[in-house]
Structures are given as C-alpha cells and as structure tokens.
Protein backbone atom coordinates (compact mmCIF):
# COMPACT_ATOMS: atom_id res chain seq x y z
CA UNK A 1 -47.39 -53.83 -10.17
CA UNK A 2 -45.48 -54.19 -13.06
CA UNK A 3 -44.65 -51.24 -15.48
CA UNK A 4 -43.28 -50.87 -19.22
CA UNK A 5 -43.16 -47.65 -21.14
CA UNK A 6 -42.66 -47.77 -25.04
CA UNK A 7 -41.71 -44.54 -26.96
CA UNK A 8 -43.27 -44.03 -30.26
CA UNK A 9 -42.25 -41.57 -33.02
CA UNK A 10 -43.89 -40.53 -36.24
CA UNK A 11 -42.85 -42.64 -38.99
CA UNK A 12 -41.73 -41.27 -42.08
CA UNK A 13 -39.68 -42.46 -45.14
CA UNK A 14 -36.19 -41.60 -45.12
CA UNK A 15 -34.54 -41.95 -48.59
CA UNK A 16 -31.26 -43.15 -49.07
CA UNK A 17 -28.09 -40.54 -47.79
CA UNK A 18 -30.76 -38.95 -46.10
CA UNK A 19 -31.67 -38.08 -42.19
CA UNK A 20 -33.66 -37.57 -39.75
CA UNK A 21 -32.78 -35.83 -36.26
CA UNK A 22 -35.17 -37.50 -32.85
CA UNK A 23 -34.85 -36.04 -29.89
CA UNK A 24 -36.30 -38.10 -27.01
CA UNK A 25 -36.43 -36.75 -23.22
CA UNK A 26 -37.59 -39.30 -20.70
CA UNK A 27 -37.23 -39.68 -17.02
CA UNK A 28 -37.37 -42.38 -14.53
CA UNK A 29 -39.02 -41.48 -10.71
CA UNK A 30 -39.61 -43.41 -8.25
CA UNK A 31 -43.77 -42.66 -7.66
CA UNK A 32 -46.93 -44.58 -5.71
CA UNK A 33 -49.41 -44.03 -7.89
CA UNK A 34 -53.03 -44.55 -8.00
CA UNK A 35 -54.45 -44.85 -11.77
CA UNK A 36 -57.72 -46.63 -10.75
CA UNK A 37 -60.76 -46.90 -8.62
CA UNK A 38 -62.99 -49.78 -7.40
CA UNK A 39 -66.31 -51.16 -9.07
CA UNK A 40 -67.61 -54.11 -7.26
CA UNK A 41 -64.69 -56.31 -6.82
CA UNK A 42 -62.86 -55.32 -10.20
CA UNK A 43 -60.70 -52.19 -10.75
CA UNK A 44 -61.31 -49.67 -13.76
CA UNK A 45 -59.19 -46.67 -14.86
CA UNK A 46 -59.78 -43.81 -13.67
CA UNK A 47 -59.07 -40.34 -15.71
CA UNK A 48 -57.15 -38.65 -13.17
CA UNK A 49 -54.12 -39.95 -11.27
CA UNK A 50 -52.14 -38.97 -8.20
CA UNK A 51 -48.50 -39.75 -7.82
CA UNK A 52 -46.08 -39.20 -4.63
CA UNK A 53 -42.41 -38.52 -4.73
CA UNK A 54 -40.24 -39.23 -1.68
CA UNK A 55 -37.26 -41.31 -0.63
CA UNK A 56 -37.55 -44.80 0.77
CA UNK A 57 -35.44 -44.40 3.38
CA UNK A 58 -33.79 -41.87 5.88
CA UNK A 59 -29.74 -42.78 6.22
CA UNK A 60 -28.23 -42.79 9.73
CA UNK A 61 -24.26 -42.43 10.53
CA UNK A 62 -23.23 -43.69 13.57
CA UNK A 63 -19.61 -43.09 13.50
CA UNK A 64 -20.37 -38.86 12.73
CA UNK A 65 -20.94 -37.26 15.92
CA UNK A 66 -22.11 -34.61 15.03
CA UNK A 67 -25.22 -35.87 13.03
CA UNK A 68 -27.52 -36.88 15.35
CA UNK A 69 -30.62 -37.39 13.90
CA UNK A 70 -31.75 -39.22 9.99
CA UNK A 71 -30.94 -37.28 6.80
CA UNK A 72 -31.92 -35.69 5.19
CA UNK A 73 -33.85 -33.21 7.37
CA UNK A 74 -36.25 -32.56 6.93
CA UNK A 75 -36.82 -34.40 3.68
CA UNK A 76 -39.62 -33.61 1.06
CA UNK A 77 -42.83 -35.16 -0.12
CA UNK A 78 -44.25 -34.34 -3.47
CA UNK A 79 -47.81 -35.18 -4.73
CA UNK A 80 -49.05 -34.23 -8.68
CA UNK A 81 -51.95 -34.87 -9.98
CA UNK A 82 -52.29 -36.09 -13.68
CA UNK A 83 -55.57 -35.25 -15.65
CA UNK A 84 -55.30 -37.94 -17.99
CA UNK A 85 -58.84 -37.09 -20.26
CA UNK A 86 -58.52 -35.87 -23.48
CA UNK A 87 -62.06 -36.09 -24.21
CA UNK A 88 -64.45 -32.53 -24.39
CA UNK A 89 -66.74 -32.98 -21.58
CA UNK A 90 -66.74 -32.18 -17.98
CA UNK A 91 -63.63 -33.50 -17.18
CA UNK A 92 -61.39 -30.47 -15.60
CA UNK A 93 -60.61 -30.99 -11.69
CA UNK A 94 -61.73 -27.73 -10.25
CA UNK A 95 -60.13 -26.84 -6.71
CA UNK A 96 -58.09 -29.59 -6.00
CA UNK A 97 -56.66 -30.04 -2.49
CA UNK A 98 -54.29 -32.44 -1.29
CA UNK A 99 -53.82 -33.41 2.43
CA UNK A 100 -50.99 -35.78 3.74
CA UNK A 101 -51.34 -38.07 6.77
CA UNK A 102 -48.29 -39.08 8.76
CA UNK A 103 -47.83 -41.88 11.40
CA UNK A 104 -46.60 -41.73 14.51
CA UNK A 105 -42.69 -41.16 14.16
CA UNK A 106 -43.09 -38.58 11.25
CA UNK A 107 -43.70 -34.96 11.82
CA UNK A 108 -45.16 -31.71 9.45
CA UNK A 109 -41.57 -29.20 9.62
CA UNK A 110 -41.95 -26.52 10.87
CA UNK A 111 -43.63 -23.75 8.22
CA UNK A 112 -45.18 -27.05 6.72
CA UNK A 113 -49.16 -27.53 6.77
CA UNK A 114 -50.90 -30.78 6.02
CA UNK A 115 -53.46 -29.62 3.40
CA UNK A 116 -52.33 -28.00 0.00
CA UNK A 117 -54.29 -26.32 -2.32
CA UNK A 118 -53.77 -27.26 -5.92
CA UNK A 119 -56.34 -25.40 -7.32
CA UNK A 120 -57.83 -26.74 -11.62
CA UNK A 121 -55.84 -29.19 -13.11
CA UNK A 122 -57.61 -29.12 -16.77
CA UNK A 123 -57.80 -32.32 -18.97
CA UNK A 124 -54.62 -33.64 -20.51
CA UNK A 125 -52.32 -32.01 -18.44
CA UNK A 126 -50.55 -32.17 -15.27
CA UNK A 127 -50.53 -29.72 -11.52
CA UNK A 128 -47.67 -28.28 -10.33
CA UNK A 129 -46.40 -30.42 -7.31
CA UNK A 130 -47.39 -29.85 -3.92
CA UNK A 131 -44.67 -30.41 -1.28
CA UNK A 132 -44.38 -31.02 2.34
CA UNK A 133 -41.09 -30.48 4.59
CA UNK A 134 -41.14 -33.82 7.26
CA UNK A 135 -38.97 -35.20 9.52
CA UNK A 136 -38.31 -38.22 11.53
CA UNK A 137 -39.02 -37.42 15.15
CA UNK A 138 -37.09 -40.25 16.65
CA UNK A 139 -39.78 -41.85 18.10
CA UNK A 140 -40.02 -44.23 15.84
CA UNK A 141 -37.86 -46.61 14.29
CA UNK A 142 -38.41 -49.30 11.31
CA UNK A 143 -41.04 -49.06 7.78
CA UNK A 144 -43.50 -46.28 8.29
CA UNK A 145 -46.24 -45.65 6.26
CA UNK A 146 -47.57 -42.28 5.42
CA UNK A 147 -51.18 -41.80 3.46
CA UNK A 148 -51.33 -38.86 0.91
CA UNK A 149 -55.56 -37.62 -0.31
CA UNK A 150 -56.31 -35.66 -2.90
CA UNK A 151 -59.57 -34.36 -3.86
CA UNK A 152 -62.25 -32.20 -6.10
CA UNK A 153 -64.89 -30.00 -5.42
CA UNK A 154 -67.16 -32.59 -7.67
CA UNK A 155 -66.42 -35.16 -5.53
CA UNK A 156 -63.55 -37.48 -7.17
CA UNK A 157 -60.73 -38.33 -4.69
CA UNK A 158 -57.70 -40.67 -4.30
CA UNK A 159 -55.54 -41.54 -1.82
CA UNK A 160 -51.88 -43.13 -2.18
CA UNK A 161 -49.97 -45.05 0.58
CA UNK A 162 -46.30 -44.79 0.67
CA UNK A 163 -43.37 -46.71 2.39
CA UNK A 164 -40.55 -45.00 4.68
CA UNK A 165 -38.12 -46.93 6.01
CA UNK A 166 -36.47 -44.79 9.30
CA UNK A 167 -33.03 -46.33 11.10
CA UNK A 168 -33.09 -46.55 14.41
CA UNK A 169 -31.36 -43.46 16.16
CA UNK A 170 -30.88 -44.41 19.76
C-alpha cells in the first residue's frame, strides 16, 4: 500500500547567467482508492479509478456541554472518478453513478440520497466529486466501515471501503 509520486519537468539547457522560472502545484489527500481489478488470483490495472475523501475520525468533547454529539456534523464524503486512458478507443465512462453504503451507526443527512449521478467522465480526465452529508447516529461507537460503488452503463464498476473511527458519546 505503499505510494511515491515523482515530478518531472521538461529538460532544457540553460546557459550560463541564464533562467528558467517552474512552477509546480501539488497536493497531498488523504484517498481509498481502487486502481485495479482481479484476474484469477493476480491484480491488473485498471483504466479508471475511484477515490473517496473523508475524515478518519469524528472528535468528541466531553468537558463542552453544549456539544453533544461527534463533529463535525454532519461531515462529508467525496467520491471522483479518474479516467486514466489516453488511448483512442472506447474508453469514455458514459453515465456513471455512484452509490454509498453505510453501516449501522452512520446515517444519509437529511437532503442527502445514497446514489449520485456522475454522468461521462471522458478518457484522461477526471469527474467532478460527488458528495454525501452523514452523520454519526450514536448508536454506534468504535471503527466503522462504510462501502462506496461506482459504476457504467457498459458494465465496469468499483467499489472502495473506507475506515471511520466514531468516539463513544454516552
């Protein structure tokens, strides 16, 4: 589950005195991700990805009376999906819908619905992010996991788990 990034930029000669200006924007997120499917008992890349944005954990003050319930809340879960193909061909995800699955302990907000229509995401390029308002119902206390699908009209799908950890309220 390691992974390294390494920027690369254009080389060119720079003579002496002389300059060059590089401007470099990167980010760091942290994303489950699913970048490949199974084949038998190995794993091969696949040309489309799905990532999911959320935090780790919901924080719980005990000494605040006047929170009484996990913040944030609700808090939000994103999902993109990355078309990684650059190769002509049939390769465009046409009508895309995503559809999260929470466990007991986690609920949709209210104004929130479970399945998300992303509509084409064409090769080499990335969807807009769908979101979904949750919260903690209090339930529920300790790692939760929550299951978020995505999938085409042609058939290609992927589903990413992700981790919550909720304090105990009560």
């Amino acid at each position: 589950n390691d992974v390294s990034f390494l920027l690369v930029w254009r080389q060119s000669r720079l003579w002496p005195h002389s300059t060059r200006k590089i401007v470099t924007y990167y980010g760091m997120g942290a994303a489950n991700s699913a970048w490949t499917y199974r084949v038998g008992t190995r794993a091969a890349q696949d040309f489309a990805a799905l990532a999911v944005q959320a935090p780790r954990a919901l924080k719980y003050d005990t000494t605040d009376p006047a929170v009484s319930e996990p913040q944030p809340s609700p808090f939000t879960i994103k999902a993109y999906v990355y078309n990684l193909d650059t190769d002509p061909g049939p390769y465009s995800l046409e009508n895309v819908t995503a559809y999260l699955y929470l466990p007991k302990g986690l609920e949709l907000a209210s104004g929130s619905v479970a399945q998300q229509e992303i509509g084409s995401v064409p090769i080499n390029s990335e969807s807009t992010p769908v979101t979904w308002d949750v919260q903690a119902t209090g339930e529920y206390s300790g790692e939760l996991e929550y299951f978020v699908s995505v999938r085409d009209v042609s058939g290609w799908q992927q589903i990413v788990s992700r981790k919550i950890m909720l304090p105990a309220t009560t």
